[in-house]
N, C-alpha and C. Protein backbone atom coordinates (compact mmCIF):
# COMPACT_ATOMS: atom_id res chain seq x y z
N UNK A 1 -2.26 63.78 -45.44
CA UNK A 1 -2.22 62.80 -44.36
C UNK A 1 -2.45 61.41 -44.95
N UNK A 2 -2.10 60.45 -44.18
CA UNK A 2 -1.82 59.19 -44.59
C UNK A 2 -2.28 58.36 -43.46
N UNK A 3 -2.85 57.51 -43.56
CA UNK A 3 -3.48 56.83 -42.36
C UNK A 3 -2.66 55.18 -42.56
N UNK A 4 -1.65 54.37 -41.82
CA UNK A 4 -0.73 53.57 -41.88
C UNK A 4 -1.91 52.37 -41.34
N UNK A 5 -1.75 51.33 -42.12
CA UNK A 5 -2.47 50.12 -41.30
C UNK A 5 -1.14 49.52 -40.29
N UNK A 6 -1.62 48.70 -39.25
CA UNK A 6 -0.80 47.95 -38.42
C UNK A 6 0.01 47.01 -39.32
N UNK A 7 -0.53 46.04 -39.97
CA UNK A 7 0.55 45.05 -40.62
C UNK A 7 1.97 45.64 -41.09
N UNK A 8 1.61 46.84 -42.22
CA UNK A 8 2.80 47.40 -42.40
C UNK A 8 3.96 48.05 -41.35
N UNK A 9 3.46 48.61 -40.50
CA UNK A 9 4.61 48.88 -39.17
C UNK A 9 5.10 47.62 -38.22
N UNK A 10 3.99 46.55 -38.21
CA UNK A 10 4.60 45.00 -37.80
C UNK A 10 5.70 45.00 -38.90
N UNK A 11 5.28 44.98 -39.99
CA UNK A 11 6.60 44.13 -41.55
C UNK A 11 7.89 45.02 -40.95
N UNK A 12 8.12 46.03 -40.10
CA UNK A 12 9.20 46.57 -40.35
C UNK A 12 9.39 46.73 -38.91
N UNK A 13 9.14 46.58 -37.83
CA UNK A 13 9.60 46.36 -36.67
C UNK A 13 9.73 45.18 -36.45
N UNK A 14 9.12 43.37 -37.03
CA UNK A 14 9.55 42.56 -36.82
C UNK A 14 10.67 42.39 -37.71
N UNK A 15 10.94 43.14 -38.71
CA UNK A 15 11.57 42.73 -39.73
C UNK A 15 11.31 41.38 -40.63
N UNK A 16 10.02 41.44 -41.24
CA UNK A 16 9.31 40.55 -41.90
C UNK A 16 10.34 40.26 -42.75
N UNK A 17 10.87 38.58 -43.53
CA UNK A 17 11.48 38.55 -44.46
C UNK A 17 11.07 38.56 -45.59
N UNK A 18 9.59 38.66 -45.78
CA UNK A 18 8.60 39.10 -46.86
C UNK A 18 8.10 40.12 -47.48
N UNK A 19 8.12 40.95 -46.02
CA UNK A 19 7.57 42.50 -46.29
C UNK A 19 8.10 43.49 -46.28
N UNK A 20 8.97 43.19 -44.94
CA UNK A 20 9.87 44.90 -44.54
C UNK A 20 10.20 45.39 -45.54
N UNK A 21 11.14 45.07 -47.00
CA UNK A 21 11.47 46.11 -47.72
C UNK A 21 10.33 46.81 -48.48
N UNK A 22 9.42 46.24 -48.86
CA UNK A 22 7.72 46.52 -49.41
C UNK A 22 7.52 47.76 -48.44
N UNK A 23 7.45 47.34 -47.15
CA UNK A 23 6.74 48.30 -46.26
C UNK A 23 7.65 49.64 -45.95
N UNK A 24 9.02 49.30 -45.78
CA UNK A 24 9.39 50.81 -45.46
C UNK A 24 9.78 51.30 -46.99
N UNK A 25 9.60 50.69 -47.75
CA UNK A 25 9.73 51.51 -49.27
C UNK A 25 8.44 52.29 -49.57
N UNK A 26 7.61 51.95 -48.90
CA UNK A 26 6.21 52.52 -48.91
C UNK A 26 6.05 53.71 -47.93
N UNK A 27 6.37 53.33 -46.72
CA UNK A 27 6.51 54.27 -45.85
C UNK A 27 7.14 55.17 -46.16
N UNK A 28 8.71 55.49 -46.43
CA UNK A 28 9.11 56.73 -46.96
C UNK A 28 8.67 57.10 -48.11
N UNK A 29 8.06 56.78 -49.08
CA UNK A 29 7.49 57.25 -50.24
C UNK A 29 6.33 57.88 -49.99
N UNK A 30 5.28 57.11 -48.39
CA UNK A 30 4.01 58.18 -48.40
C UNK A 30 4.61 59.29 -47.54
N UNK A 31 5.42 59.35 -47.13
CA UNK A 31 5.98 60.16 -45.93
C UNK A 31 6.25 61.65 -46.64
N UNK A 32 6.41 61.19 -48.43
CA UNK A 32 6.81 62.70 -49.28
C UNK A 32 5.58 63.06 -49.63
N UNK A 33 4.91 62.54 -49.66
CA UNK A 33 3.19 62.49 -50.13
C UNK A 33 2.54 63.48 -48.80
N UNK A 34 2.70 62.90 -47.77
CA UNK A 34 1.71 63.34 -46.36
C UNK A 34 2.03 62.84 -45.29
N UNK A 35 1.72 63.34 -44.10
CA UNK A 35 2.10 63.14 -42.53
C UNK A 35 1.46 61.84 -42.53
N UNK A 36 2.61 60.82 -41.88
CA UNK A 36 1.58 59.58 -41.99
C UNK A 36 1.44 59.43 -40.06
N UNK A 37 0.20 58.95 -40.55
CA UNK A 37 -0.55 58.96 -39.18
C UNK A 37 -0.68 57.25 -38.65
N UNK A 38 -1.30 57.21 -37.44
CA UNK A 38 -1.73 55.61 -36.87
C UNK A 38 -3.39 56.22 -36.62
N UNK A 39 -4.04 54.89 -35.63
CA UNK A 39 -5.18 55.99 -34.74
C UNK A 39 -4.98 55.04 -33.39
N UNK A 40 -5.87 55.35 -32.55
CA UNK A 40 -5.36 54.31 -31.22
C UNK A 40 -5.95 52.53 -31.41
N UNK A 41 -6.52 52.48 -32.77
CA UNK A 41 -6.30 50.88 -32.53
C UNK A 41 -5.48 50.22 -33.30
N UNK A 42 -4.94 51.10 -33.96
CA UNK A 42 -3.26 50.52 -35.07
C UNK A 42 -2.17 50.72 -33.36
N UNK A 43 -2.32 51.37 -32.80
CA UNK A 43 -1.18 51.39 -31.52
C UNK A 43 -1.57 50.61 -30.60
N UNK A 44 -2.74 50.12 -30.47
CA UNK A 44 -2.47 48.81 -29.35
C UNK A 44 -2.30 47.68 -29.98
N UNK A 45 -2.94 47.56 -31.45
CA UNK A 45 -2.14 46.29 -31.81
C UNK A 45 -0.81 46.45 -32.49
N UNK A 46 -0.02 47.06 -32.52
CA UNK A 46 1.05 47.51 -32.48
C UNK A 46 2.18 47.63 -30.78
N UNK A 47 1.05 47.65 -30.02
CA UNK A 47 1.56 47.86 -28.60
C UNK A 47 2.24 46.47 -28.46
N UNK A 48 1.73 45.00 -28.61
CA UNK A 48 1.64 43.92 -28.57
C UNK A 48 3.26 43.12 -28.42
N UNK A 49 3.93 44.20 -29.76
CA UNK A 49 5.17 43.85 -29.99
C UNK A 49 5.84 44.30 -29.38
N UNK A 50 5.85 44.94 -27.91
CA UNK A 50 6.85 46.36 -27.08
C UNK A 50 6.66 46.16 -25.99
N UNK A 51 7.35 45.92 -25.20
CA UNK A 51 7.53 46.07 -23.65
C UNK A 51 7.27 46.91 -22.88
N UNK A 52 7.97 48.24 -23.54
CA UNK A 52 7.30 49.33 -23.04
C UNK A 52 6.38 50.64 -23.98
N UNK A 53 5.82 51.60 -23.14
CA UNK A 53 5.18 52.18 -24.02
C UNK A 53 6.09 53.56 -24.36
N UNK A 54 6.82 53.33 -23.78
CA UNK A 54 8.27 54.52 -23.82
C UNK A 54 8.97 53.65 -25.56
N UNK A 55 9.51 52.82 -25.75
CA UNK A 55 9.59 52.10 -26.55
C UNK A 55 9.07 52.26 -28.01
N UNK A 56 7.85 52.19 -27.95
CA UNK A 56 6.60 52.03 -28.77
C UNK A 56 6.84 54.06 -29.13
N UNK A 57 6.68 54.75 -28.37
CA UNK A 57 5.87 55.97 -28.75
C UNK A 57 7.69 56.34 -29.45
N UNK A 58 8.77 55.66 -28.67
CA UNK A 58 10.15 56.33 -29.69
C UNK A 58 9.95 55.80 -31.01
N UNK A 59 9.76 54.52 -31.25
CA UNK A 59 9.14 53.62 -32.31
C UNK A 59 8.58 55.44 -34.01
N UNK A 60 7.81 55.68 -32.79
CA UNK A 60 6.79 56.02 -34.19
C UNK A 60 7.58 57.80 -34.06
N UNK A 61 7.83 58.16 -32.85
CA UNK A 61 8.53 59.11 -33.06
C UNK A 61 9.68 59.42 -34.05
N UNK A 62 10.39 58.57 -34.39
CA UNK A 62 11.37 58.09 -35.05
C UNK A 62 11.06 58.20 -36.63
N UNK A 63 9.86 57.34 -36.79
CA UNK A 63 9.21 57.19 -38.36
C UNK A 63 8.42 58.44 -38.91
N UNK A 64 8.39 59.24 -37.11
CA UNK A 64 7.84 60.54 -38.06
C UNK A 64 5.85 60.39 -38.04
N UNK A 65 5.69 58.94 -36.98
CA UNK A 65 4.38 58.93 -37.13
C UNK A 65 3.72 59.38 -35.91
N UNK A 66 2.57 60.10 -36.50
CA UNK A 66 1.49 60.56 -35.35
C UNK A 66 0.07 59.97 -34.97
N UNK A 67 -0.38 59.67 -33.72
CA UNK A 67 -0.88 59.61 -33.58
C UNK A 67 -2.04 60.46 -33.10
N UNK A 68 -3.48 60.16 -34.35
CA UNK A 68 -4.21 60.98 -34.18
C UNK A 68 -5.64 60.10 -33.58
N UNK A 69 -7.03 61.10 -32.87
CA UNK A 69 -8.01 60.42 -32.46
C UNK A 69 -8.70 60.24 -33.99
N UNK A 70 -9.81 58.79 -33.51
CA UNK A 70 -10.55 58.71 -34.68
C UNK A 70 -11.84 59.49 -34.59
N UNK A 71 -12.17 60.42 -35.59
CA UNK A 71 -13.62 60.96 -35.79
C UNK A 71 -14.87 60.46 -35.38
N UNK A 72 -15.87 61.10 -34.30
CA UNK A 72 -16.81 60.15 -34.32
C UNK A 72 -17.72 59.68 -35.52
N UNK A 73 -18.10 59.86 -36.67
CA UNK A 73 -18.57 59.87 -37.96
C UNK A 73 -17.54 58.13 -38.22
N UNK A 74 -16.37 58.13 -38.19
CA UNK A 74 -16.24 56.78 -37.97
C UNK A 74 -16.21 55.40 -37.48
N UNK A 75 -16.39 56.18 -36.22
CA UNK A 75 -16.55 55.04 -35.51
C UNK A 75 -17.85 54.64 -35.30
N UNK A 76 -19.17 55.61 -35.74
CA UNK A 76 -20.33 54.97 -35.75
C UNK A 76 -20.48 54.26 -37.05
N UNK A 77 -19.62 55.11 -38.47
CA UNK A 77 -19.53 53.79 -39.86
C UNK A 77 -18.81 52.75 -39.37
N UNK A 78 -17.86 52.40 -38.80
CA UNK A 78 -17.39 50.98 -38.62
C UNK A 78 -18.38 50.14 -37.84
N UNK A 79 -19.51 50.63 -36.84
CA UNK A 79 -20.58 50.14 -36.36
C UNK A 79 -21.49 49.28 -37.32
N UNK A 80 -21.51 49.59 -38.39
CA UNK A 80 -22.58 49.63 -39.07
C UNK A 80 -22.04 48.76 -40.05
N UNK A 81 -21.10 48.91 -40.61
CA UNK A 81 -19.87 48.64 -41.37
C UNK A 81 -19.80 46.86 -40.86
N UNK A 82 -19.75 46.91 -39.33
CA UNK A 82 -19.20 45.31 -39.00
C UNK A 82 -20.70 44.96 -38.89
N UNK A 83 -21.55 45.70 -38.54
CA UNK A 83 -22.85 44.40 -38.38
C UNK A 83 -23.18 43.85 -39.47
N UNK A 84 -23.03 44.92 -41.16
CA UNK A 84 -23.42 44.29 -42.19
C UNK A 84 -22.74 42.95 -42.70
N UNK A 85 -21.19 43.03 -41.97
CA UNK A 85 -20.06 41.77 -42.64
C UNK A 85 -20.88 40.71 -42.07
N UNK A 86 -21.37 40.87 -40.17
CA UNK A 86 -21.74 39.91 -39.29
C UNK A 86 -23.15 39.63 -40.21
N UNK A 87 -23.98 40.03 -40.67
CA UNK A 87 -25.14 39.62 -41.36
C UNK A 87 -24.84 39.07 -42.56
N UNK A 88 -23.79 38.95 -43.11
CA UNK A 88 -23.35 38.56 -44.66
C UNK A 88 -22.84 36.80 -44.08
N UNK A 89 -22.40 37.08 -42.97
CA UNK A 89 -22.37 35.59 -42.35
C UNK A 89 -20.66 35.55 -41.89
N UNK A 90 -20.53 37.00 -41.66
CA UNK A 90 -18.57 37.25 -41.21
C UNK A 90 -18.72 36.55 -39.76
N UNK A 91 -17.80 36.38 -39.49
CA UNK A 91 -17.27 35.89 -38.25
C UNK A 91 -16.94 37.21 -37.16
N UNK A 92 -16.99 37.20 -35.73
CA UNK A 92 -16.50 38.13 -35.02
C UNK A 92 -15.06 38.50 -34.88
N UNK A 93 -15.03 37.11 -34.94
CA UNK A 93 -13.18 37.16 -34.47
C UNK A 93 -12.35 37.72 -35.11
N UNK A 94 -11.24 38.87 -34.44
CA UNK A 94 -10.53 39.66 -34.79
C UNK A 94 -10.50 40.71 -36.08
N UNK A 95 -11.71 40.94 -36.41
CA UNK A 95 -11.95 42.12 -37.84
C UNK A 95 -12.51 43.40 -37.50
N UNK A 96 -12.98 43.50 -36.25
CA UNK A 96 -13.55 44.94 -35.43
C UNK A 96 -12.53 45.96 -36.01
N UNK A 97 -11.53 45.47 -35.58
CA UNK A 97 -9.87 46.25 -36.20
C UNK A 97 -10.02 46.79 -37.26
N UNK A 98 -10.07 46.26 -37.98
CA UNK A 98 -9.65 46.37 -39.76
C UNK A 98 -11.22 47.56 -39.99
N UNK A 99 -12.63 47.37 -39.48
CA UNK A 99 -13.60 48.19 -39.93
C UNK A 99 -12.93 49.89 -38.99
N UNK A 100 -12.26 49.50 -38.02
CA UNK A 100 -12.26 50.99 -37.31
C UNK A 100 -11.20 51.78 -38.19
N UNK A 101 -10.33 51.23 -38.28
CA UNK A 101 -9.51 51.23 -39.53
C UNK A 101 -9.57 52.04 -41.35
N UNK A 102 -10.33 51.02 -41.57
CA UNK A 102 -11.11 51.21 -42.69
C UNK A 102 -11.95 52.60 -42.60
N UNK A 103 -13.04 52.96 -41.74
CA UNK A 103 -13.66 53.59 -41.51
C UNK A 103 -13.01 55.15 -40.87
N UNK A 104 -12.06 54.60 -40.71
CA UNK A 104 -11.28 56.23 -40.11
C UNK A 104 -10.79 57.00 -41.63
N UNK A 105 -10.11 56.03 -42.22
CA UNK A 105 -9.66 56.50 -43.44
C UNK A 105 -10.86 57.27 -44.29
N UNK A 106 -12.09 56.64 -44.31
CA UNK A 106 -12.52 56.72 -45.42
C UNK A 106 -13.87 57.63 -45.30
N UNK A 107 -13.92 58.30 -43.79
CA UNK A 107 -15.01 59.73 -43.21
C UNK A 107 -13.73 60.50 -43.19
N UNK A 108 -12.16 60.46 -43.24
CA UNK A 108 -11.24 61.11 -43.19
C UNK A 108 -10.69 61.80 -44.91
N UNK A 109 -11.28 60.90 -45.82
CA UNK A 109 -10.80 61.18 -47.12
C UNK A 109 -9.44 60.95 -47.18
N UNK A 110 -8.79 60.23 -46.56
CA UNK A 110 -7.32 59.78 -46.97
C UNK A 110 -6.84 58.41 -47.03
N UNK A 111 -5.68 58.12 -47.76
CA UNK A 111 -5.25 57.05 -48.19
C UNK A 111 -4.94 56.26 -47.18
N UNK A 112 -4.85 54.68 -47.58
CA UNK A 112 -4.62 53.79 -46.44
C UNK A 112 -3.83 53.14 -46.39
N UNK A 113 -2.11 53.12 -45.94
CA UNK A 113 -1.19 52.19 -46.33
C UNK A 113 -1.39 51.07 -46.03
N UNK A 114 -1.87 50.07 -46.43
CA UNK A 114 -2.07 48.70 -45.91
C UNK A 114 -1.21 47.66 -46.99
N UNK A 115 -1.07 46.64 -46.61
CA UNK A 115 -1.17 44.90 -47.96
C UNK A 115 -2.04 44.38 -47.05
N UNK A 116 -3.36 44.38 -46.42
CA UNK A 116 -4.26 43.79 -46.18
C UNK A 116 -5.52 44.18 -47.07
N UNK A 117 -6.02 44.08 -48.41
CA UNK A 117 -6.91 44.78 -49.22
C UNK A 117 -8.60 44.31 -48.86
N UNK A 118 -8.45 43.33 -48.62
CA UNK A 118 -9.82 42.69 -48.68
C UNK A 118 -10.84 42.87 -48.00
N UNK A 119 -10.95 43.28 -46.50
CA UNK A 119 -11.78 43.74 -46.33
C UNK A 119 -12.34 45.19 -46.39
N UNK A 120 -11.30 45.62 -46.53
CA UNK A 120 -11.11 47.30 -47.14
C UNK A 120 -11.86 47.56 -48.28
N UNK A 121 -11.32 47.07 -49.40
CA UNK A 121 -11.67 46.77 -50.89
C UNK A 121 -13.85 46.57 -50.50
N UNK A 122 -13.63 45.39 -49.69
CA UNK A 122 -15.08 45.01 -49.88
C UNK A 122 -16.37 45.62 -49.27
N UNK A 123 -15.57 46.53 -47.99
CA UNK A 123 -17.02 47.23 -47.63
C UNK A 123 -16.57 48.87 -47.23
N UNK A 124 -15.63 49.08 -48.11
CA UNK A 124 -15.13 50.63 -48.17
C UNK A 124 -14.66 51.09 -49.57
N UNK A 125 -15.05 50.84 -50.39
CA UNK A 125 -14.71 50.70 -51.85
C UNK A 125 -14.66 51.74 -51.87
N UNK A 126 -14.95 52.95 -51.82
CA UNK A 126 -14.46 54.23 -52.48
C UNK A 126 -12.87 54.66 -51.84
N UNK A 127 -12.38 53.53 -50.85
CA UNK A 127 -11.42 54.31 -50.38
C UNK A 127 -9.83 53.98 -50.76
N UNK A 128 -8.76 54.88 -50.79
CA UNK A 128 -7.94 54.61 -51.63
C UNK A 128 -6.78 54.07 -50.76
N UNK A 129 -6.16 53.11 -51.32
CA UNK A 129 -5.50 51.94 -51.21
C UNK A 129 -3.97 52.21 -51.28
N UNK A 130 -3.10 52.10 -50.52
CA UNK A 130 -1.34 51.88 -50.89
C UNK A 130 -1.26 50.39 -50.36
N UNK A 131 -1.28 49.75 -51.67
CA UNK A 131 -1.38 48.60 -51.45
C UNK A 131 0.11 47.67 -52.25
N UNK A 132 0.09 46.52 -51.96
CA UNK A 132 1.12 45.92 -53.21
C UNK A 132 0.60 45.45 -54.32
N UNK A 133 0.77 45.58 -55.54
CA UNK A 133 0.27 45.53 -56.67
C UNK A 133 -0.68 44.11 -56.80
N UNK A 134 -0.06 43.32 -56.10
CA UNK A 134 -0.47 41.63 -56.27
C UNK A 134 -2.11 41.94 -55.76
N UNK A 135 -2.02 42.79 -54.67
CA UNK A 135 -3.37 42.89 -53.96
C UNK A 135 -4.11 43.80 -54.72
N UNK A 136 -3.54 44.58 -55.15
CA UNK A 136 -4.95 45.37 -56.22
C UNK A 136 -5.51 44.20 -57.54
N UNK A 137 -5.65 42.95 -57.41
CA UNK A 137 -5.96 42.45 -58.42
C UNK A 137 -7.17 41.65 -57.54
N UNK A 138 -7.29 41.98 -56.47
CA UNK A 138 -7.75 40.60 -55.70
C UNK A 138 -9.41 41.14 -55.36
């Protein structure tokens, strides 16, 4: 199993002129690897871009992606996970995401397709990365 971050399914439903080929070259490559998955907060910010939710669920039907629930074991580490960023002196705004995220993958033991590394990298370090090369340096 494969746990997909949101940015990469944005790069290829907006058709990023930066990313899309990055991202669905990635996508079918983890797709031979393992069932790649979302969880329900990669699909509402994913919802964002879709009119409907008929739309959205052909969307991932299509790519072959499932949506699974997140473990409770993660969602109490992403708890814990964001108060330490908020005590390091993080900001609230919009990173709740990225720890539920982070934290699903990494009480799940599976890989994380993202090109967002950094907050991943910084308070989930054991967890493993499909990243773009530029970002494993960072």
């Amino acid at each position: 199993m494969i746990l997909v971050d949101t940015n990469v399914l944005l790069d290829v439903v907006t058709d990023d002129p930066v990313w899309a080929d990055w991202s669905i070259r990635q996508l079918d490559a983890a797709a031979l690897k393992g069932r790649l998955t979302i969880n329900g907060v990669v699909y509402a910010e994913l919802s964002v871009r879709f009119d409907r939710i008929e739309d959205l669920d052909g969307v991932l039907a299509d790519a072959g992606i499932a949506l699974i629930d997140i473990p409770r074991a993660a969602l109490f580490l992403a708890g814990k996970v964001f108060r330490r960023y908020r005590m390091a002196g993080g900001r609230a705004g919009g990173v709740l995401p990225d720890f539920f995220i982070g934290a699903h993958a990494a009480v799940a033991g599976v890989p994380l397709l993202t090109r967002d590394v950094g907050r991943y990298r910084t308070y989930f370090p054991s967890l493993r990365l499909i990243a773009p090369e530029a970002a494993h340096t960072g």
